[in-house]
PDB file of N, CA and C in Angstrom:
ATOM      1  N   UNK A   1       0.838  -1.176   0.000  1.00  0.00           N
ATOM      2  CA  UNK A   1       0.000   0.000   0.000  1.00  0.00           C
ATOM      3  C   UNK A   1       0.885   1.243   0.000  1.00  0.00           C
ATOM      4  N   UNK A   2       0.798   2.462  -0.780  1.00  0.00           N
ATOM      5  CA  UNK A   2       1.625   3.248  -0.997  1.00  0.00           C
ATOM      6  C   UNK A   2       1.115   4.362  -0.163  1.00  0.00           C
ATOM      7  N   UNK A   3       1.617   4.721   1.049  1.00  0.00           N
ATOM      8  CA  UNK A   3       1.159   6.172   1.795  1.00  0.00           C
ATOM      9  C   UNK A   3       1.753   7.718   1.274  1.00  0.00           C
ATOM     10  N   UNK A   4       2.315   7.905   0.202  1.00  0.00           N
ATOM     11  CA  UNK A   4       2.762   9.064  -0.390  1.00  0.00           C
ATOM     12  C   UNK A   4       3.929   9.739   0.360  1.00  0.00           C
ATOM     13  N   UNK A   5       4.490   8.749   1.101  1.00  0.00           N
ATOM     14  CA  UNK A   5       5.702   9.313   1.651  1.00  0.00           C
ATOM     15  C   UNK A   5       6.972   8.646   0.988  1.00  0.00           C
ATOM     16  N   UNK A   6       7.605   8.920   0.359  1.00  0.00           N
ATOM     17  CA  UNK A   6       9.003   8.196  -0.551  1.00  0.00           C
ATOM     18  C   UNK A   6      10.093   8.894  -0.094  1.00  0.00           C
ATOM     19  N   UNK A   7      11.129   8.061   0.794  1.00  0.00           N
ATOM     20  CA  UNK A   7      12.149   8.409   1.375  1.00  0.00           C
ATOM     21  C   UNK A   7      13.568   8.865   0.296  1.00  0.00           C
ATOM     22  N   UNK A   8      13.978  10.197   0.332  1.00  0.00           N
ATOM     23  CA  UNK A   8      15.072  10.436  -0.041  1.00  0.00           C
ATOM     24  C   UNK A   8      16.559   9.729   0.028  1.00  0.00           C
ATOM     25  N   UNK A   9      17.096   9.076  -0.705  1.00  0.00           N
ATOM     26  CA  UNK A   9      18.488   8.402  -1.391  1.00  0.00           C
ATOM     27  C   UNK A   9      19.379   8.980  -0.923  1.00  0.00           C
ATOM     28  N   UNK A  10      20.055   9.484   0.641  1.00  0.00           N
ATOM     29  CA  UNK A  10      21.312  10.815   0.519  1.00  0.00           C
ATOM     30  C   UNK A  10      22.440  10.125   0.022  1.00  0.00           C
ATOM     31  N   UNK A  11      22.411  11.209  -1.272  1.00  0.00           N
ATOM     32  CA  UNK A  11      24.054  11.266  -2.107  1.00  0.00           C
ATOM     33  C   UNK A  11      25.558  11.406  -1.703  1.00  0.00           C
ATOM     34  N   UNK A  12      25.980  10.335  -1.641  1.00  0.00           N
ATOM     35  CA  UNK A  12      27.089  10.901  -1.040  1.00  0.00           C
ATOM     36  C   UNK A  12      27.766  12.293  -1.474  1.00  0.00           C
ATOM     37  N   UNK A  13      28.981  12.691  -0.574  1.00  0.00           N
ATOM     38  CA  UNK A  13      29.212  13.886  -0.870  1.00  0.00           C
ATOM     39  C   UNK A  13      30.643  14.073  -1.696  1.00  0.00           C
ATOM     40  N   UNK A  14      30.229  14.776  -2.783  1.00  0.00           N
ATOM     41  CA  UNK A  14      31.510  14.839  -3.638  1.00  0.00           C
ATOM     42  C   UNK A  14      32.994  15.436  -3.425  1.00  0.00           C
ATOM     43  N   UNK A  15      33.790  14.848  -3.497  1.00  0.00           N
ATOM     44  CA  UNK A  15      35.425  14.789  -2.994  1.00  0.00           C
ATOM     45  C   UNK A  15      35.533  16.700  -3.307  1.00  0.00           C
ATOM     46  N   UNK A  16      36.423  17.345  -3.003  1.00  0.00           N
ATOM     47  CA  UNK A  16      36.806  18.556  -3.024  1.00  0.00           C
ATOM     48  C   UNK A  16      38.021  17.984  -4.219  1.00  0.00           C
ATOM     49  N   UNK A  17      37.956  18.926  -5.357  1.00  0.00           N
ATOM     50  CA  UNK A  17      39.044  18.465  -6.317  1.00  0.00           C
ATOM     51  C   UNK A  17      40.024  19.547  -6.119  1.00  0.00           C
ATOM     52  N   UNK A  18      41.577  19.140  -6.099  1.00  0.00           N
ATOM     53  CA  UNK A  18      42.429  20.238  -6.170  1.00  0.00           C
ATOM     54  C   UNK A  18      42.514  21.600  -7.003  1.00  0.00           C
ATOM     55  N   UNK A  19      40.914  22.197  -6.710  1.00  0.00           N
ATOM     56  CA  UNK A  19      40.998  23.873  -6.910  1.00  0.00           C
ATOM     57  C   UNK A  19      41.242  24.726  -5.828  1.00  0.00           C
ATOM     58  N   UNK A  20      42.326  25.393  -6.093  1.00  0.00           N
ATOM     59  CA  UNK A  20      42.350  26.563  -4.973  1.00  0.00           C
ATOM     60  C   UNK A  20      41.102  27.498  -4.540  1.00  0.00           C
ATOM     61  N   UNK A  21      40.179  27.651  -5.724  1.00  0.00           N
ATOM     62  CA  UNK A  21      39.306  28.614  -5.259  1.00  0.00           C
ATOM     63  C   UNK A  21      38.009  27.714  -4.705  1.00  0.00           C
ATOM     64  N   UNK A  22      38.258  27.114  -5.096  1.00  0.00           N
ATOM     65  CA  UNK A  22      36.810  25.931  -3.633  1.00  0.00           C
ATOM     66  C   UNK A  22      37.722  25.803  -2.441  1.00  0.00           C
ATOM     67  N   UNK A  23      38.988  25.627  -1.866  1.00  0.00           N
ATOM     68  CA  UNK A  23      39.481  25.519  -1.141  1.00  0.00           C
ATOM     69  C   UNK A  23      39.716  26.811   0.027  1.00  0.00           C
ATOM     70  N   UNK A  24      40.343  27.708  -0.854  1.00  0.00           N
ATOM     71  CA  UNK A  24      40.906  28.789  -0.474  1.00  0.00           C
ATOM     72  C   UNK A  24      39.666  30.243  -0.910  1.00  0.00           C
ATOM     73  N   UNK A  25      39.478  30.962   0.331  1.00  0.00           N
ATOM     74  CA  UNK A  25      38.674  32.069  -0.233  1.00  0.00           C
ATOM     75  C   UNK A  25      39.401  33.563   0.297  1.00  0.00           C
ATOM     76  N   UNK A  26      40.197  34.341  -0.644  1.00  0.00           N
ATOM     77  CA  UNK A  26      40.907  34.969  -0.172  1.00  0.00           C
ATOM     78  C   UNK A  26      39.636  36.457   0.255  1.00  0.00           C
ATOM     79  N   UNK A  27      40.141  36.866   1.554  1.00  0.00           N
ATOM     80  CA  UNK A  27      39.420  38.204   1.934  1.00  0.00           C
ATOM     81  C   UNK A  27      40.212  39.416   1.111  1.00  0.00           C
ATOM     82  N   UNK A  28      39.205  40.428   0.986  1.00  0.00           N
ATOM     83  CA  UNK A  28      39.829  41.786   0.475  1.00  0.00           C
ATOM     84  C   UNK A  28      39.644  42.862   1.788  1.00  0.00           C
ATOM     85  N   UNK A  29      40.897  42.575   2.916  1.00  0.00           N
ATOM     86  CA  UNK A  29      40.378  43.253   3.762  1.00  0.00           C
ATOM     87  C   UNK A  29      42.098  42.805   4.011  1.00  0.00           C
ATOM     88  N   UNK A  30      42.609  43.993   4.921  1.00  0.00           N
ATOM     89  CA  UNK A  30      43.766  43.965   5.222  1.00  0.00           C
ATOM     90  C   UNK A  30      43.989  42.923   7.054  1.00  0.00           C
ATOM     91  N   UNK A  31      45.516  42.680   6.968  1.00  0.00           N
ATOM     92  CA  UNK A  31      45.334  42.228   8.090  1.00  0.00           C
ATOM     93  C   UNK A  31      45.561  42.936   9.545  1.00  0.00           C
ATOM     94  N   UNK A  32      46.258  43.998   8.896  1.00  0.00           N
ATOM     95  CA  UNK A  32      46.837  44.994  10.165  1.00  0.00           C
ATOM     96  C   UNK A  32      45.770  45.948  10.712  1.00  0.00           C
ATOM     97  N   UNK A  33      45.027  46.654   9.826  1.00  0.00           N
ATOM     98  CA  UNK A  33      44.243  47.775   9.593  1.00  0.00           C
ATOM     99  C   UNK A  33      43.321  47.529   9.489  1.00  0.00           C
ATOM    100  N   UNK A  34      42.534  46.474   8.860  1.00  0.00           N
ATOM    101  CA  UNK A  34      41.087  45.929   8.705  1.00  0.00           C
ATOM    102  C   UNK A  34      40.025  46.347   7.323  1.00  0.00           C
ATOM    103  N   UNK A  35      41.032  47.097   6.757  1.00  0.00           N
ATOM    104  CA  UNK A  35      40.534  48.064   5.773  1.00  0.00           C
ATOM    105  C   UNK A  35      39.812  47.131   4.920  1.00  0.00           C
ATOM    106  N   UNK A  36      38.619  47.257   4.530  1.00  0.00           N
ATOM    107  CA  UNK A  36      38.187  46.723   3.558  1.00  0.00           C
ATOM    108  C   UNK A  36      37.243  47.404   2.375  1.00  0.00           C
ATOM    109  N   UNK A  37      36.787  46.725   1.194  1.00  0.00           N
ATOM    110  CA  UNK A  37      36.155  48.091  -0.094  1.00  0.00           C
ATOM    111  C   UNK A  37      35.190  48.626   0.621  1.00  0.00           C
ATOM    112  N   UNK A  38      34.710  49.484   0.022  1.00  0.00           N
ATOM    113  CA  UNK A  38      34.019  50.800   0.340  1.00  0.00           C
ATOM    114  C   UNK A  38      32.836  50.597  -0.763  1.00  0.00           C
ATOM    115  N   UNK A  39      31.730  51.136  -0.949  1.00  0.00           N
ATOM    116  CA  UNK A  39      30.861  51.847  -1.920  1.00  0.00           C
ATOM    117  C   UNK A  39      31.000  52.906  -2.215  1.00  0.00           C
ATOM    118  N   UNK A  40      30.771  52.962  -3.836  1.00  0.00           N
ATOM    119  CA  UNK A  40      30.511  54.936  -4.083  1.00  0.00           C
ATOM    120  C   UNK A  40      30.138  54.232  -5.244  1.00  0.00           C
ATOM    121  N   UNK A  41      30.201  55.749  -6.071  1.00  0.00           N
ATOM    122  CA  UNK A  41      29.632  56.026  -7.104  1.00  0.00           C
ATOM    123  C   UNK A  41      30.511  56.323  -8.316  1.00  0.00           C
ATOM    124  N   UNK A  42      30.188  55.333  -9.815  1.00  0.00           N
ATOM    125  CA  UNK A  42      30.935  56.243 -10.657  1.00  0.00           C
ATOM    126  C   UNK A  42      29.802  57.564 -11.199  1.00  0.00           C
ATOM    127  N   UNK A  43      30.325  58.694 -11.272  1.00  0.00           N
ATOM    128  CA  UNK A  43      29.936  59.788 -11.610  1.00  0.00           C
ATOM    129  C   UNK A  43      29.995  60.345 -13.431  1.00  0.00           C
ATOM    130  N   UNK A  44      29.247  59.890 -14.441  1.00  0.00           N
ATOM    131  CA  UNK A  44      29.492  60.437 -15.477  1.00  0.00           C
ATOM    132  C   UNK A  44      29.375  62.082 -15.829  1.00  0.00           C
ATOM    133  N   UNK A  45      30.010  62.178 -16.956  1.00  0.00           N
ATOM    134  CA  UNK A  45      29.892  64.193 -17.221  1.00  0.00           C
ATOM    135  C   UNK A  45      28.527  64.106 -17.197  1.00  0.00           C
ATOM    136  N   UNK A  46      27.649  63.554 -17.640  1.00  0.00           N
ATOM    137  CA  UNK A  46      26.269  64.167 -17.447  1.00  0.00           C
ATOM    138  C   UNK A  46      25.590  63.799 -16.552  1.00  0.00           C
ATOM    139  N   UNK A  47      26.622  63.394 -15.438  1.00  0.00           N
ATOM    140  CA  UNK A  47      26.259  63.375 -13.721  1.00  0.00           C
ATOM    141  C   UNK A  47      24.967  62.106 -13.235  1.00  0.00           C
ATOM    142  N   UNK A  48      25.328  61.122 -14.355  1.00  0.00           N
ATOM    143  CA  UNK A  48      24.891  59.813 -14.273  1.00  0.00           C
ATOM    144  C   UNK A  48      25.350  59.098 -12.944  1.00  0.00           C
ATOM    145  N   UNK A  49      24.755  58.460 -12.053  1.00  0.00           N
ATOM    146  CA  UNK A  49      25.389  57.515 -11.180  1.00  0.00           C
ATOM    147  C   UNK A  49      25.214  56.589 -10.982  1.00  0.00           C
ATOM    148  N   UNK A  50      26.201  55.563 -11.253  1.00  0.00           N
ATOM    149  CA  UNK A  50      26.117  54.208 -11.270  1.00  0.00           C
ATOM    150  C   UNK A  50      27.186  53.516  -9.611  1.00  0.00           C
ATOM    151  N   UNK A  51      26.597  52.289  -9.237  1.00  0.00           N
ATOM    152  CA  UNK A  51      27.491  52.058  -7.752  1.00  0.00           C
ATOM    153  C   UNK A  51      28.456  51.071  -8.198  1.00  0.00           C
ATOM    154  N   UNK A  52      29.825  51.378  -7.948  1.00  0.00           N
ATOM    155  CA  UNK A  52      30.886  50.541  -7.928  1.00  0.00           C
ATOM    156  C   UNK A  52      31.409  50.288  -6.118  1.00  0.00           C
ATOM    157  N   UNK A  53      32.869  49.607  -6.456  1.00  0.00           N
ATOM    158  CA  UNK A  53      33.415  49.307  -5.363  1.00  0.00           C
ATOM    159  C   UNK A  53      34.394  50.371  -4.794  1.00  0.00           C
ATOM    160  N   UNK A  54      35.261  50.396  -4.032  1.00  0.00           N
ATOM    161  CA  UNK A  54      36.742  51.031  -4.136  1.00  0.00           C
ATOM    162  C   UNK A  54      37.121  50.227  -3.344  1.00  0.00           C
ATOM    163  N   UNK A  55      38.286  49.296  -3.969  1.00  0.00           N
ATOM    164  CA  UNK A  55      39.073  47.744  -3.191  1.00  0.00           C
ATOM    165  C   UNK A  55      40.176  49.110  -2.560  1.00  0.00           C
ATOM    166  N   UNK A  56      40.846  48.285  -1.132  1.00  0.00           N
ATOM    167  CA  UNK A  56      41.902  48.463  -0.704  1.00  0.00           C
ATOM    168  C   UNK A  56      42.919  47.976  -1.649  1.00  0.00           C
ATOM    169  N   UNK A  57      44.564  48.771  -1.713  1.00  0.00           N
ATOM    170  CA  UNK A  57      45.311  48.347  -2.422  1.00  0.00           C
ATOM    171  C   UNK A  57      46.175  46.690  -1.548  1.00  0.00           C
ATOM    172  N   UNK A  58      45.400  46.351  -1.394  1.00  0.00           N
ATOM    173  CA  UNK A  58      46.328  44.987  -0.889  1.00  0.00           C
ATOM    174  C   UNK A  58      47.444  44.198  -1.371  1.00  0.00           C
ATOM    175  N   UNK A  59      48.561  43.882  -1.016  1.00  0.00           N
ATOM    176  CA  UNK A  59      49.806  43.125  -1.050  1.00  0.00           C
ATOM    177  C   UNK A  59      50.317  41.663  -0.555  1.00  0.00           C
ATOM    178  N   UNK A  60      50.522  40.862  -0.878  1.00  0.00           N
ATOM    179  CA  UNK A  60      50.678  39.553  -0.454  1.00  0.00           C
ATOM    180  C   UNK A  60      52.121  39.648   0.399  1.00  0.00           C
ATOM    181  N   UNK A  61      52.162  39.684   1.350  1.00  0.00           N
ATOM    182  CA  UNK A  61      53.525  39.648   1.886  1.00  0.00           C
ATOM    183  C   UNK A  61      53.627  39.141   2.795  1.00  0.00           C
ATOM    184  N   UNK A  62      55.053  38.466   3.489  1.00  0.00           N
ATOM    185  CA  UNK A  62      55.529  37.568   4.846  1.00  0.00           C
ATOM    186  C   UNK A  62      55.936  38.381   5.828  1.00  0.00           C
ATOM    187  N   UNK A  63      54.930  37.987   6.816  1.00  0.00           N
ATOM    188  CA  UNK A  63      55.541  38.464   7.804  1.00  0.00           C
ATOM    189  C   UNK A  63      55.673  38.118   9.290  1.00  0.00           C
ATOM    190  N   UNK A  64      56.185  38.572  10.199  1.00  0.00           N
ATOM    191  CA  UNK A  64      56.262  37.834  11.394  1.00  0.00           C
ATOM    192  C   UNK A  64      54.698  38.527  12.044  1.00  0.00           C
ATOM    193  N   UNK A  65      54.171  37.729  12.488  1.00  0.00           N
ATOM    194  CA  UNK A  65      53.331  37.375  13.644  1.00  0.00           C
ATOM    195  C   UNK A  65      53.305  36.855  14.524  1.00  0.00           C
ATOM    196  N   UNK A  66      53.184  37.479  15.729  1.00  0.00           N
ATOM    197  CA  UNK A  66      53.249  36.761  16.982  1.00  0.00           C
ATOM    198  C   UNK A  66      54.368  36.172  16.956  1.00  0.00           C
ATOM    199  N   UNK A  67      55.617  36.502  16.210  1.00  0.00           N
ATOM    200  CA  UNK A  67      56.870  35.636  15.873  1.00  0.00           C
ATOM    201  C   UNK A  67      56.540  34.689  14.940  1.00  0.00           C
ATOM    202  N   UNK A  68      55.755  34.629  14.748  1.00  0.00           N
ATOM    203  CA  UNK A  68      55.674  32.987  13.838  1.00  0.00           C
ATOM    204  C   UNK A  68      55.793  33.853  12.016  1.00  0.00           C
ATOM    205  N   UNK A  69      56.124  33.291  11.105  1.00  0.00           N
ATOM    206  CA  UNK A  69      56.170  33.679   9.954  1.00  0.00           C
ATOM    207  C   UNK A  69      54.862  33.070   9.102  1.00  0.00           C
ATOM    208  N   UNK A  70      54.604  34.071   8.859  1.00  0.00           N
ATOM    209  CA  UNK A  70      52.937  33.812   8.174  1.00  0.00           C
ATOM    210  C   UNK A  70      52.427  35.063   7.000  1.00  0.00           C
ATOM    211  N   UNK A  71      51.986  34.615   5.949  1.00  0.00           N
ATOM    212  CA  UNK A  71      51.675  35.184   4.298  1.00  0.00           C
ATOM    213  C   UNK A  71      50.544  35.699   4.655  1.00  0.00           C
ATOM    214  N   UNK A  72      50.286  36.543   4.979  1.00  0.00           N
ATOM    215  CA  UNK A  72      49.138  37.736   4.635  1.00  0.00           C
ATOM    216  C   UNK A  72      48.929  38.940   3.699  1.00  0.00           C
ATOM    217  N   UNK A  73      47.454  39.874   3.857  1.00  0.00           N
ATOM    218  CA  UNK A  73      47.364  40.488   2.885  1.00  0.00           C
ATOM    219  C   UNK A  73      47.198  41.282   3.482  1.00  0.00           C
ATOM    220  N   UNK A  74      48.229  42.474   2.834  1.00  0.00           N
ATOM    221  CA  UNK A  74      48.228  43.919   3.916  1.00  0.00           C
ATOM    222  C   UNK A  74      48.198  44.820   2.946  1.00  0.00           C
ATOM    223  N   UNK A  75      47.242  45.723   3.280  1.00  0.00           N
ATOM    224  CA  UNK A  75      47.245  46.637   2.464  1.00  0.00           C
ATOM    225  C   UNK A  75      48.359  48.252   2.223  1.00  0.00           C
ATOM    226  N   UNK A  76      48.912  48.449   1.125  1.00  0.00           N
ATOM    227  CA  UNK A  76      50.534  49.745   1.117  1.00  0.00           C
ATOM    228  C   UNK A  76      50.688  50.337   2.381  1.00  0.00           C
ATOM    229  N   UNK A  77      48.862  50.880   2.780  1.00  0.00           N
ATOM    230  CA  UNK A  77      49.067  52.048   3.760  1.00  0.00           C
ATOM    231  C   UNK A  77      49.917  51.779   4.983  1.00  0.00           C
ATOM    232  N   UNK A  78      49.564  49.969   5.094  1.00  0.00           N
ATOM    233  CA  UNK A  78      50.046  49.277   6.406  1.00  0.00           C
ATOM    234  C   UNK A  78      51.468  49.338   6.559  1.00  0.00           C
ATOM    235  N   UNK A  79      51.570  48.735   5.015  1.00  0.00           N
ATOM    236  CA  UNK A  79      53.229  48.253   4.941  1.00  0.00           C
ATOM    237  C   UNK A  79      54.020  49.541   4.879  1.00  0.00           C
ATOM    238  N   UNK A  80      53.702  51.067   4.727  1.00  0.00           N
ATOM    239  CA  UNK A  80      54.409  51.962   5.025  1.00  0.00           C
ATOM    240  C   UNK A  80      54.662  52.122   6.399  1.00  0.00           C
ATOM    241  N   UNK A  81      53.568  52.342   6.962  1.00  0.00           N
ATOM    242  CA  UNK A  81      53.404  52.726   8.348  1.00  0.00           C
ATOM    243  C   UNK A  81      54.812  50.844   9.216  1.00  0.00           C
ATOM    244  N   UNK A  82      54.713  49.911   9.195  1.00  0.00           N
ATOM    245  CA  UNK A  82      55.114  49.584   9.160  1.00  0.00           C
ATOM    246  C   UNK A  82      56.451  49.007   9.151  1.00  0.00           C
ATOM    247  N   UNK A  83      56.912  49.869   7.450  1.00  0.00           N
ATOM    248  CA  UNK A  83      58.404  50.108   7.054  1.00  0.00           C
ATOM    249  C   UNK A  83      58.981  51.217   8.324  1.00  0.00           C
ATOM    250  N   UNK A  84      58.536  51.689   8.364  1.00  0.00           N
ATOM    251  CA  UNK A  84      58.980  53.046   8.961  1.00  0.00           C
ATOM    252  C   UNK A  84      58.708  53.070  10.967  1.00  0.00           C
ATOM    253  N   UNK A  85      58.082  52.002  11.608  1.00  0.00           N
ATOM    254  CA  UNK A  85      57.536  51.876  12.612  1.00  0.00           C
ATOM    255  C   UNK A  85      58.273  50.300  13.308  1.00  0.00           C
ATOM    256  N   UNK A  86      58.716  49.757  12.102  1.00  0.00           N
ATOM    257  CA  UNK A  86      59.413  48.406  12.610  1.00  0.00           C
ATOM    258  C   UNK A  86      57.940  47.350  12.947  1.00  0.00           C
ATOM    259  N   UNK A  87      57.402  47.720  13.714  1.00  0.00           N
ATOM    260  CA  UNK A  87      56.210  46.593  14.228  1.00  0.00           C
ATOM    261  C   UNK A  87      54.704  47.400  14.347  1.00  0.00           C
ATOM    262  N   UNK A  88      54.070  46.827  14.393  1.00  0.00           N
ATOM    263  CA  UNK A  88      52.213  47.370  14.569  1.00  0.00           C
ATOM    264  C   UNK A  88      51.865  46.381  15.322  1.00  0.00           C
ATOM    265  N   UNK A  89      50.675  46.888  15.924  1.00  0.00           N
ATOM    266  CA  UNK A  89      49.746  45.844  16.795  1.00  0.00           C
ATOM    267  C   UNK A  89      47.856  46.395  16.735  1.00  0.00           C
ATOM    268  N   UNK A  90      47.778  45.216  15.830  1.00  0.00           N
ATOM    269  CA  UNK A  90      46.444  45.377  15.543  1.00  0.00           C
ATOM    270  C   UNK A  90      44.833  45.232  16.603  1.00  0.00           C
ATOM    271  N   UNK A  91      44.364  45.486  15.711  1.00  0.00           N
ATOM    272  CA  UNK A  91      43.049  45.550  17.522  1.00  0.00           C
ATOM    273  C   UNK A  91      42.506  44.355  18.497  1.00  0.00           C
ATOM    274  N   UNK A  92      43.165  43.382  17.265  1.00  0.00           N
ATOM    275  CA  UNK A  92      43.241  41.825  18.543  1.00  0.00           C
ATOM    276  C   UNK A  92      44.268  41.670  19.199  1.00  0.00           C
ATOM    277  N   UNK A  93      45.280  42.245  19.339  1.00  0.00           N
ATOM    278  CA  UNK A  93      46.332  42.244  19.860  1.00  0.00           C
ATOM    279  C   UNK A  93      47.830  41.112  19.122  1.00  0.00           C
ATOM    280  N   UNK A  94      47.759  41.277  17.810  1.00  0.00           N
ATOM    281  CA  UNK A  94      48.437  40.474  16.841  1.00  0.00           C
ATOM    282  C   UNK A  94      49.806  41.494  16.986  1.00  0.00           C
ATOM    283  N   UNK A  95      51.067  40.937  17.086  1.00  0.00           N
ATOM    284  CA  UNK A  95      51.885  41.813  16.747  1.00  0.00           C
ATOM    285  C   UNK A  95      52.438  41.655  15.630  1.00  0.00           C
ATOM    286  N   UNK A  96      52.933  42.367  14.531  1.00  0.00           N
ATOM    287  CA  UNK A  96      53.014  42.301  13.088  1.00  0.00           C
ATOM    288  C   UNK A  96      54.208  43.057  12.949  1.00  0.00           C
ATOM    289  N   UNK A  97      55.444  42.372  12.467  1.00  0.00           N
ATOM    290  CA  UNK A  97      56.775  43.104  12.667  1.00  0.00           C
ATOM    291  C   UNK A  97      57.511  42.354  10.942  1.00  0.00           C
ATOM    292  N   UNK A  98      58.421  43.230  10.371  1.00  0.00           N
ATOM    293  CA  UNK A  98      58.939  42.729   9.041  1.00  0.00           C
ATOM    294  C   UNK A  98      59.952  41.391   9.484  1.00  0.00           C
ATOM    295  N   UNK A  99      60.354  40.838   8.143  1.00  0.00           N
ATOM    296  CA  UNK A  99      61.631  40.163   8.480  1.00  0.00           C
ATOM    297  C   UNK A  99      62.539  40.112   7.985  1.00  0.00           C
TER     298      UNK A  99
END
C-alpha cells in the first residue's frame, strides 16, 4: 500500500578536487588595519550615477606574527606605516613586525 511518503536516497558527498578557489577564499580586507572596499559612485559628465566598489590596495607579503612567519594580505598604507615603525599591533592584539 503506498502512503505518499518516498524516502530520499542521501548522495554521497563529492570529494573537493584540487581547486584553490573551492578551497581557499581569499578576503579583500587587510590584516593589520582591517581596511576593507568601500561603496561609491561612478559619476558620469552628465552626472549619471552608477554604484561601484573602491578595493583596498592589498599586497601579499611575509611576515612575522606573533613571531611565527605567516603570508598575509596587507594593504601599502600598512606596509608603510610599518616600514617606517618596525612593528604594529592590531586591535586583537596580533603583533606584526617585518623580516
Amino acid at each position: 500500500m503506498f502512503t505518499g511518503l518516498v524516502r530520499q536516497r542521501e548522495k554521497p558527498l563529492a570529494k573537493a578536487e584540487n581547486n584553490r578557489q573551492e578551497s581557499f577564499v581569499m578576503s579583500a580586507k587587510c590584516a593589520i588595519t582591517g581596511k576593507g572596499p568601500k561603496a561609491g559612485n561612478n559619476v558620469s559628465h552628465a552626472n549619471n550615477k552608477t554604484k561601484r566598489r573602491f578595493k583596498p590596495n592589498l599586497q601579499k607579503t611575509t611576515l612575522l606574527i606573533n613571531g611565527r612567519k605567516k603570508q598575509v594580505m596587507v594593504c601599502t598604507r600598512a606596509l608603510r606605516s610599518l616600514a617606517k615603525k618596525g612593528r604594529m599591533v592590531n586591535a586583537e592584539g596580533d603583533v606584526f613586525e617585518l623580516i
